[in-house]
Structure formats: structure tokens, C-alpha cells
N, C-alpha and C. Protein backbone atom coordinates (compact mmCIF):
# COMPACT_ATOMS: atom_id res chain seq x y z
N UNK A 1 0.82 -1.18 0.00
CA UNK A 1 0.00 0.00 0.00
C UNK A 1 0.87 1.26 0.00
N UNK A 2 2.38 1.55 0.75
CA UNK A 2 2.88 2.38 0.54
C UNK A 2 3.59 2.67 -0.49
N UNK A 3 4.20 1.99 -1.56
CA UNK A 3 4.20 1.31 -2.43
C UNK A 3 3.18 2.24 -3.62
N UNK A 4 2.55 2.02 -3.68
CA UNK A 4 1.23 2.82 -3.97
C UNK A 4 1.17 3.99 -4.01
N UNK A 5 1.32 4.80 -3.24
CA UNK A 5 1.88 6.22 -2.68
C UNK A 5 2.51 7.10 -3.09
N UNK A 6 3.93 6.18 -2.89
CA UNK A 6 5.06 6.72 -3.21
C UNK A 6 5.85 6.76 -4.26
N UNK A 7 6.01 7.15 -4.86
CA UNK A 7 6.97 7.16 -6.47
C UNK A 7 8.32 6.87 -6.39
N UNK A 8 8.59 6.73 -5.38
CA UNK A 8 10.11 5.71 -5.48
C UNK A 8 9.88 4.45 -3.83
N UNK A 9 10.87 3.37 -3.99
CA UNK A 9 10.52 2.65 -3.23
C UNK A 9 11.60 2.86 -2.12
N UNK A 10 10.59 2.50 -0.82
CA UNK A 10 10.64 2.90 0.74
C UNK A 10 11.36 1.52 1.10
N UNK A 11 12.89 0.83 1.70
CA UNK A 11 13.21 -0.19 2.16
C UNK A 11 13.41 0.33 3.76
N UNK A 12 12.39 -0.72 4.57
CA UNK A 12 12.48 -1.10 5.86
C UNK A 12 12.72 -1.86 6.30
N UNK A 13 13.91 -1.78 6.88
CA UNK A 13 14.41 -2.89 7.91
C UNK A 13 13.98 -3.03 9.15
N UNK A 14 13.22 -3.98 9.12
CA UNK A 14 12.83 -4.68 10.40
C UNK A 14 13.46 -4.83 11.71
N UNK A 15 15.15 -4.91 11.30
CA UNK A 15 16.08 -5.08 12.21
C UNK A 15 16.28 -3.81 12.98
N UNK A 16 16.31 -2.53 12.08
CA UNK A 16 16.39 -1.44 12.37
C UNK A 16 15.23 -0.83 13.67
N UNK A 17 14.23 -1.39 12.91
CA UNK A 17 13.05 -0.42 13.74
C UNK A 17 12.70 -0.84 14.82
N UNK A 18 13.30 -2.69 15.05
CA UNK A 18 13.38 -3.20 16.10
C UNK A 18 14.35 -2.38 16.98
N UNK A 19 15.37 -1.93 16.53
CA UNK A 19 17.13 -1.84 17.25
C UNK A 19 16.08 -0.35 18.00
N UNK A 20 15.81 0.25 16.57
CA UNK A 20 15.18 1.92 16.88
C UNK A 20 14.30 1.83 18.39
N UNK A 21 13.23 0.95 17.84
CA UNK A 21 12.56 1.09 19.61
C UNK A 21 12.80 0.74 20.79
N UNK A 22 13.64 -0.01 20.82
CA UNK A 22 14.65 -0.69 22.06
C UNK A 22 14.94 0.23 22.54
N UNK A 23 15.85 0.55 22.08
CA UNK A 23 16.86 1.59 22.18
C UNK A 23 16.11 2.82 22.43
N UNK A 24 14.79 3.42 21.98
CA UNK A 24 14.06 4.50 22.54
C UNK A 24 13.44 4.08 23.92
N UNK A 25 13.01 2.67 23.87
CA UNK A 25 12.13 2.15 25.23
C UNK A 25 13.09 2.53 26.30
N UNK A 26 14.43 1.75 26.11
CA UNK A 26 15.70 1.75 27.33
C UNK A 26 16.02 3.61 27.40
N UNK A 27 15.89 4.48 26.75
CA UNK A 27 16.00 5.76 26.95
C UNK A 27 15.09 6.27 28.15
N UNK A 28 13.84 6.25 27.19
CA UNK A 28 13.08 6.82 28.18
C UNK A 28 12.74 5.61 29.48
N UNK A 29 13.10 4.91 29.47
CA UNK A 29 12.98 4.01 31.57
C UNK A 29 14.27 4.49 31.66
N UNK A 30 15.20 4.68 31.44
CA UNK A 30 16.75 5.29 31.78
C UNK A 30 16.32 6.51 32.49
N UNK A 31 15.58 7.17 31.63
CA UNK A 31 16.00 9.13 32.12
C UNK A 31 14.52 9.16 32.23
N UNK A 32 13.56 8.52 33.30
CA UNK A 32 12.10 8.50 33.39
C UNK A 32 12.36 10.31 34.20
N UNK A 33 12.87 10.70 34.98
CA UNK A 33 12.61 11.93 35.32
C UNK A 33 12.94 12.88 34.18
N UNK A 34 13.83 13.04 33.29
CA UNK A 34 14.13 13.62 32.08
C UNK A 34 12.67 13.98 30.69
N UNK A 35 12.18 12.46 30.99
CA UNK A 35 11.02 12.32 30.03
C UNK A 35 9.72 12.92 30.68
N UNK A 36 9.34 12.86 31.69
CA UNK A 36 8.76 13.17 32.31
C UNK A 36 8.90 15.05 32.31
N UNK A 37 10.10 15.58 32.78
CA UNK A 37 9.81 17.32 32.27
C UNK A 37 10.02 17.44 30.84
N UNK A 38 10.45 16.71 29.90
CA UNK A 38 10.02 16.72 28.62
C UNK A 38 8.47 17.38 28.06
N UNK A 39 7.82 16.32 28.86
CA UNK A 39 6.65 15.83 28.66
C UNK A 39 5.92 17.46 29.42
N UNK A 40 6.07 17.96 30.19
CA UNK A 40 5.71 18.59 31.36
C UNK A 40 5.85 20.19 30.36
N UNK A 41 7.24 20.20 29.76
CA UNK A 41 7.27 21.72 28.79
C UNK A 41 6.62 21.61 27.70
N UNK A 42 6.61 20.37 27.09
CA UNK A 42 5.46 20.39 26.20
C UNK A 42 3.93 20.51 26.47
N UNK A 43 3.61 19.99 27.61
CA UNK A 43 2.16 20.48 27.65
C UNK A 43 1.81 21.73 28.02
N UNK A 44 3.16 22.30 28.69
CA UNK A 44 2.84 24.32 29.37
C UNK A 44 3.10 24.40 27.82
N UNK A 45 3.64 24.50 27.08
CA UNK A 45 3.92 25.27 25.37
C UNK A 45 2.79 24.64 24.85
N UNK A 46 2.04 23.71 24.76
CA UNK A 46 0.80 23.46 24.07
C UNK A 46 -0.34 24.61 24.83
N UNK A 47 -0.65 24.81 25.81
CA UNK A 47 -0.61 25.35 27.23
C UNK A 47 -1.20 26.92 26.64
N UNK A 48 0.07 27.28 26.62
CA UNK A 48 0.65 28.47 26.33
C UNK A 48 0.07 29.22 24.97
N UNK A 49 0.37 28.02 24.01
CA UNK A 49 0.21 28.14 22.08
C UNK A 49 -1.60 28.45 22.41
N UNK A 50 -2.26 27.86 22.64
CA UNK A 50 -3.56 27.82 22.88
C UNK A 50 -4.10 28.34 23.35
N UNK A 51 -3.56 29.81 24.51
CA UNK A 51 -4.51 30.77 25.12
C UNK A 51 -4.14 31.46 23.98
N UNK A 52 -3.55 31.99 22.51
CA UNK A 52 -3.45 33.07 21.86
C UNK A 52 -5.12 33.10 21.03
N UNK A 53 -5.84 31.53 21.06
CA UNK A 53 -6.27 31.30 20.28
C UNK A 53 -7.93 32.11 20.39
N UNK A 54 -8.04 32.55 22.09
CA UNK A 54 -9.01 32.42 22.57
C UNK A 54 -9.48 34.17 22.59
N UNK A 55 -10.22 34.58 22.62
CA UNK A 55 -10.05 36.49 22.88
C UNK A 55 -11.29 36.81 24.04
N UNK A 56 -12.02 35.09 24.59
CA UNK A 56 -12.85 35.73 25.77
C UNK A 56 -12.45 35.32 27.02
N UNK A 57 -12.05 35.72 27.80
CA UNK A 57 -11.21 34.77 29.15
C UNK A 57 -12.59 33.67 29.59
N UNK A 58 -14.17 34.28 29.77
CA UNK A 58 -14.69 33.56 30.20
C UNK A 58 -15.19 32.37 29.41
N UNK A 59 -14.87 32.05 28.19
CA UNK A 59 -14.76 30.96 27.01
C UNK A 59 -13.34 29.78 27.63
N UNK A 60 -12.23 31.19 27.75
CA UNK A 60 -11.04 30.07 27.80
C UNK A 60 -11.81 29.18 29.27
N UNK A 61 -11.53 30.39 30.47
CA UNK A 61 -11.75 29.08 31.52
C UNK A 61 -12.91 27.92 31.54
N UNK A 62 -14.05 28.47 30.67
CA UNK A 62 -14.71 27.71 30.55
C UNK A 62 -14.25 26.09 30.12
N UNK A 63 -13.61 26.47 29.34
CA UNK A 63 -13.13 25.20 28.34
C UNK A 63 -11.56 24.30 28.97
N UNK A 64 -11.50 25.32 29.99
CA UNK A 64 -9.77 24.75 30.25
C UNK A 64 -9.24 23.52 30.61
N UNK A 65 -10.22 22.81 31.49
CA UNK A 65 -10.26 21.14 31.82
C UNK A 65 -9.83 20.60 30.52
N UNK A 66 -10.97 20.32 29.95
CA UNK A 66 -10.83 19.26 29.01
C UNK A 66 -9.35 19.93 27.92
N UNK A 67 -9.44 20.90 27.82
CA UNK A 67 -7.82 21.35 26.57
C UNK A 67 -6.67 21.24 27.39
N UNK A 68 -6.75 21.37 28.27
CA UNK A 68 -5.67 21.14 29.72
C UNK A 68 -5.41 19.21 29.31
N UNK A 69 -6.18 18.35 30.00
CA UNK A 69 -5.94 17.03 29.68
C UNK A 69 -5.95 16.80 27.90
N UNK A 70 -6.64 17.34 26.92
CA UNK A 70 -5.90 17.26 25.54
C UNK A 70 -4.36 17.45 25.19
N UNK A 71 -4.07 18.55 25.74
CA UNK A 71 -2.41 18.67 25.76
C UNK A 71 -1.65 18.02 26.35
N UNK A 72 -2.54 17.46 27.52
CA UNK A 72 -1.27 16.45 28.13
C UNK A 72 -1.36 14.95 27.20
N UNK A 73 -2.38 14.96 27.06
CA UNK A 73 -2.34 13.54 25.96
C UNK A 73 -1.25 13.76 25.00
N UNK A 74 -1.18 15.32 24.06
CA UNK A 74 -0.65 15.05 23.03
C UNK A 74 0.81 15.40 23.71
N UNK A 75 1.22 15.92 24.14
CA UNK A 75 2.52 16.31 24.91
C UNK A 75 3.11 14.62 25.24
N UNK A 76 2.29 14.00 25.76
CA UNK A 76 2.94 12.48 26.29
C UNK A 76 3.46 11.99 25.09
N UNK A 77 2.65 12.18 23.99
CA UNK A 77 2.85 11.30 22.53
C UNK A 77 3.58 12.46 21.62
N UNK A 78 4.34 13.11 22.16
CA UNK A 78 5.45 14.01 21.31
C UNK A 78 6.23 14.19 22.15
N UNK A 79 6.69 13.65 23.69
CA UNK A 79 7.94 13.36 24.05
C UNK A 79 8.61 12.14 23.55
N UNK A 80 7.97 11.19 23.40
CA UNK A 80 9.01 10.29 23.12
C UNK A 80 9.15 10.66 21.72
N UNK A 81 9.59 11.42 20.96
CA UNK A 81 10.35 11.85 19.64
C UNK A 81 11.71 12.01 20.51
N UNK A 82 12.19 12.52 21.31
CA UNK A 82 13.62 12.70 21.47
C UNK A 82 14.10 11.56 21.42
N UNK A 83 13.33 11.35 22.10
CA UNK A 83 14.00 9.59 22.80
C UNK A 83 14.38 8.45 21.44
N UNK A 84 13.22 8.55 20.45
CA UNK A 84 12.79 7.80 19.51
C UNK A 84 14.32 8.33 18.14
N UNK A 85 14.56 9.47 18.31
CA UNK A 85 16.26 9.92 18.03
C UNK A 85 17.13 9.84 18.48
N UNK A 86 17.20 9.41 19.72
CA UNK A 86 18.36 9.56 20.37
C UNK A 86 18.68 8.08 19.90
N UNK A 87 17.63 7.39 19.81
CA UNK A 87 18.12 5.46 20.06
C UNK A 87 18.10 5.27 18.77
N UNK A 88 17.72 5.89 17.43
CA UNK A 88 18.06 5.59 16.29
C UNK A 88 19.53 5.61 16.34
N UNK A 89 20.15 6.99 17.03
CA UNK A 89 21.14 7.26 16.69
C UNK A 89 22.32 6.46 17.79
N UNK A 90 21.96 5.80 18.93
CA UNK A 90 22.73 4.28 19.14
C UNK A 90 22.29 3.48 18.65
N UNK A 91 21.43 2.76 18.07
CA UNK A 91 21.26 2.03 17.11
C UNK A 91 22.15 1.64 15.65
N UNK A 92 22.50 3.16 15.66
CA UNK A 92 23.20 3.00 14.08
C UNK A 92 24.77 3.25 14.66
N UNK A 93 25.23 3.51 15.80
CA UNK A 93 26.31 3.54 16.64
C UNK A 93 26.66 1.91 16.85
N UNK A 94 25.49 1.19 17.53
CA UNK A 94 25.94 -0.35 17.48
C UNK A 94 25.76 -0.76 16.78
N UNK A 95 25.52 -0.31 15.65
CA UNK A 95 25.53 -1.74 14.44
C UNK A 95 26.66 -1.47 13.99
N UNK A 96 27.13 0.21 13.57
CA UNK A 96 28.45 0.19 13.03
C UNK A 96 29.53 -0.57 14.17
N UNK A 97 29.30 -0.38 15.65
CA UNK A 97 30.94 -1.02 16.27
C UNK A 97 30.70 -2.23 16.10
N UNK A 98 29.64 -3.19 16.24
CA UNK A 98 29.36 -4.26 17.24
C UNK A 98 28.95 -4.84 15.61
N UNK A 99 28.50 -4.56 14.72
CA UNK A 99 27.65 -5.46 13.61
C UNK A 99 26.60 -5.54 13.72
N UNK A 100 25.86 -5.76 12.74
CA UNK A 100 24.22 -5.60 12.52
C UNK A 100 23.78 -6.95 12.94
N UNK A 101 24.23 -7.81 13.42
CA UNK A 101 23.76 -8.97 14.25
C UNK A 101 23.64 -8.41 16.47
N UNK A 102 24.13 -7.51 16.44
CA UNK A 102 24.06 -7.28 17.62
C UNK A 102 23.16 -6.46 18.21
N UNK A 103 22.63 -5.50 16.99
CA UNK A 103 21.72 -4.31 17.38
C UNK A 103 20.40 -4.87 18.41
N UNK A 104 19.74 -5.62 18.08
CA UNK A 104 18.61 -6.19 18.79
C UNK A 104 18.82 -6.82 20.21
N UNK A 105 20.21 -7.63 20.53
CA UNK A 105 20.61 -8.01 21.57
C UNK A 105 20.96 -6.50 22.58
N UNK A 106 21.76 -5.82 22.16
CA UNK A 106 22.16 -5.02 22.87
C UNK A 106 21.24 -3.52 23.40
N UNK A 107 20.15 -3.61 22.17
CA UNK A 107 18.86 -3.31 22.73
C UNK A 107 17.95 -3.73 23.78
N UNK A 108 17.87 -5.09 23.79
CA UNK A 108 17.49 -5.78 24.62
C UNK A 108 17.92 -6.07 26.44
N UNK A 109 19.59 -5.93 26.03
CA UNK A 109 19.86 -5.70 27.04
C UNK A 109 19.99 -4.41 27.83
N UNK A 110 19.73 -3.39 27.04
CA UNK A 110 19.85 -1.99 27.33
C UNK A 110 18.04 -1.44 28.30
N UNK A 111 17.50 -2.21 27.64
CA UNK A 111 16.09 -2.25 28.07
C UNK A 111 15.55 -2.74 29.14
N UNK A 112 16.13 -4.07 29.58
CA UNK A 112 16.12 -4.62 30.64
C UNK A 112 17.14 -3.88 31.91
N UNK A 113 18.33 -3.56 31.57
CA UNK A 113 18.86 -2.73 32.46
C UNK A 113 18.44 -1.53 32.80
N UNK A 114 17.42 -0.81 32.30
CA UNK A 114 17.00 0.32 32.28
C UNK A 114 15.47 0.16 33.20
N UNK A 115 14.99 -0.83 32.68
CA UNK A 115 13.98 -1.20 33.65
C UNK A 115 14.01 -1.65 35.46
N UNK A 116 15.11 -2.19 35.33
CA UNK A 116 15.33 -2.66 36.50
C UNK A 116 15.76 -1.84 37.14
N UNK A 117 16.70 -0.73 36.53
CA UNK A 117 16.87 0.95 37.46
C UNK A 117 15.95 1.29 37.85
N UNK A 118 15.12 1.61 36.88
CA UNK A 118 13.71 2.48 37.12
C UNK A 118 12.45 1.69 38.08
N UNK A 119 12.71 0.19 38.25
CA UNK A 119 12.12 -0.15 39.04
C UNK A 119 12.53 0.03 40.68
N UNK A 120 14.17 -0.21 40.43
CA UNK A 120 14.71 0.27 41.96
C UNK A 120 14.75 1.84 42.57
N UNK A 121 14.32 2.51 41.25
CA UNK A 121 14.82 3.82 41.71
C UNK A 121 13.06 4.43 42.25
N UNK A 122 12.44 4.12 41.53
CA UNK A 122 11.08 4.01 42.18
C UNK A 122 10.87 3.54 43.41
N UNK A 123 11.32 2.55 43.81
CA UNK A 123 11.12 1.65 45.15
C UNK A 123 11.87 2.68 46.30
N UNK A 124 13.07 2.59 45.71
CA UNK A 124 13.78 4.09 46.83
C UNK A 124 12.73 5.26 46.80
N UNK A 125 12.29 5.92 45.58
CA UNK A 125 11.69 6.85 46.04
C UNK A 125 10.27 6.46 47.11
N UNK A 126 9.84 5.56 47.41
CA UNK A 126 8.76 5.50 48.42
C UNK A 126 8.91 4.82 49.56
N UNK A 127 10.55 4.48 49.76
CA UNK A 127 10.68 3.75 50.64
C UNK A 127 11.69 5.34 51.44
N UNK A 128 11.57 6.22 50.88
CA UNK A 128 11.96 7.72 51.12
C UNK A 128 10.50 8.27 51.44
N UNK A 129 9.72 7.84 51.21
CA UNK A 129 8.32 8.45 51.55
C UNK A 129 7.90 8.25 53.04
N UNK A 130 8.21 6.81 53.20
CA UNK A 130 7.65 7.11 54.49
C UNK A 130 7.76 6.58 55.44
């Protein structure tokens, strides 16, 4: 179907987009506080972009709930773009050192180590709670 579309042809590697999301997943559980104010300036700048739009204050507050939780929806689903670059770009870092047989392993393991931080580092934070 894309194919279809497009007037020259699109090659996807499977291996790649595997290596690509690994490698974005293990980012963002790595730097969960990082992604998280990511996430946080994008929804004040969605926030922000969106009172120009309005010219009655008692319209905006009217409406502010629900465009308030719209921006945070879309803010959540336009932080992970950094992330989703950053791990292309180890992705194409380990395939060049390591070989294109390794990208998926070392994703894998990057993911699991990243999880298991973020699970301990969570546990500290509430075992700091209380």
C-alpha cells in the first residue's frame, strides 16, 4: 500500500526499527525523570500556544479542563520523539561497532537494564516516603 503512494521505493528494515525502539524504550525508563519534564514543557507550550487562540477569558476558563488534559495527551505522545532519536542514533552507533547482528541483543539488554533501574529507583523513592 505504501508502495502505492510513493513514487520511489521505501526499504524497511525490520532489524532497524526493532534496534530503533529498544533503544528508545531503554532511553526513556533510563532518564524516566528527564522524560517526564520533557513531557511537562510540552504540555505548558501546548498550554501556552492555545490561550493566543481564545479572545474571551470567560470561554477560555470555561473550556480549560478538558484542553488542559488534551495537551497532556498530546505532549505524552510528542515526548518520546527525542527519545525515539536519540536510540536511532545508538542504534546506528551499534551496528556500526558491534555489527548488525548485535543491534537487537544489545537493545534488549539496554532495556532490561533500564527497567530494572527504574524499578529500583522508584522503590527508593517511596521507601523515602515514608
Amino acid at each position: 500500500m505504501l508502495s502505492e503512494l510513493l513514487p520511489f521505493r521505501l526499504a524497511i528494515d525490520p532489524t532497524t526499527v526493532a534496534g530503533v525502539g529498544l533503544w528508545a524504550l531503554a532511553l526513556y525508563l533510563g532518564f524516566s525523570p528527564v522524560s517526564d519534564w520533557v513531557m511537562e514543557q510540552i504540555s505548558r507550550w501546548l498550554n501556552f500556544a492555545e490561550r493566543s487562540l481564545y479572545t474571551s477569558q470567560a470561554e477560555f476558563e470555561r473550556t480549560r479542563a478538558a484542553r488542559e488534559a488534551q495537551n497532556s495527551f498530546y505532549a505524552s505522545l510528542l515526548s518520546v520523539i527525542p527519545f525515539v532519536i536519540a536510540g536511532a542514533g545508538l542504534n546506528y552507533l551499534s551496528d556500526v561497532s558491534l555489527g548488525r547482528s548485535w543491534s537487537i541483543s544489545t537493545g534488549i539488554l539496554s532495556v532490561i537494564g533500564a527497567a530494572v533501574y527504574e524499578l529500583g529507583r522508584r522503590d527508593g523513592q517511596a521507601s523515602d516516603e515514608e
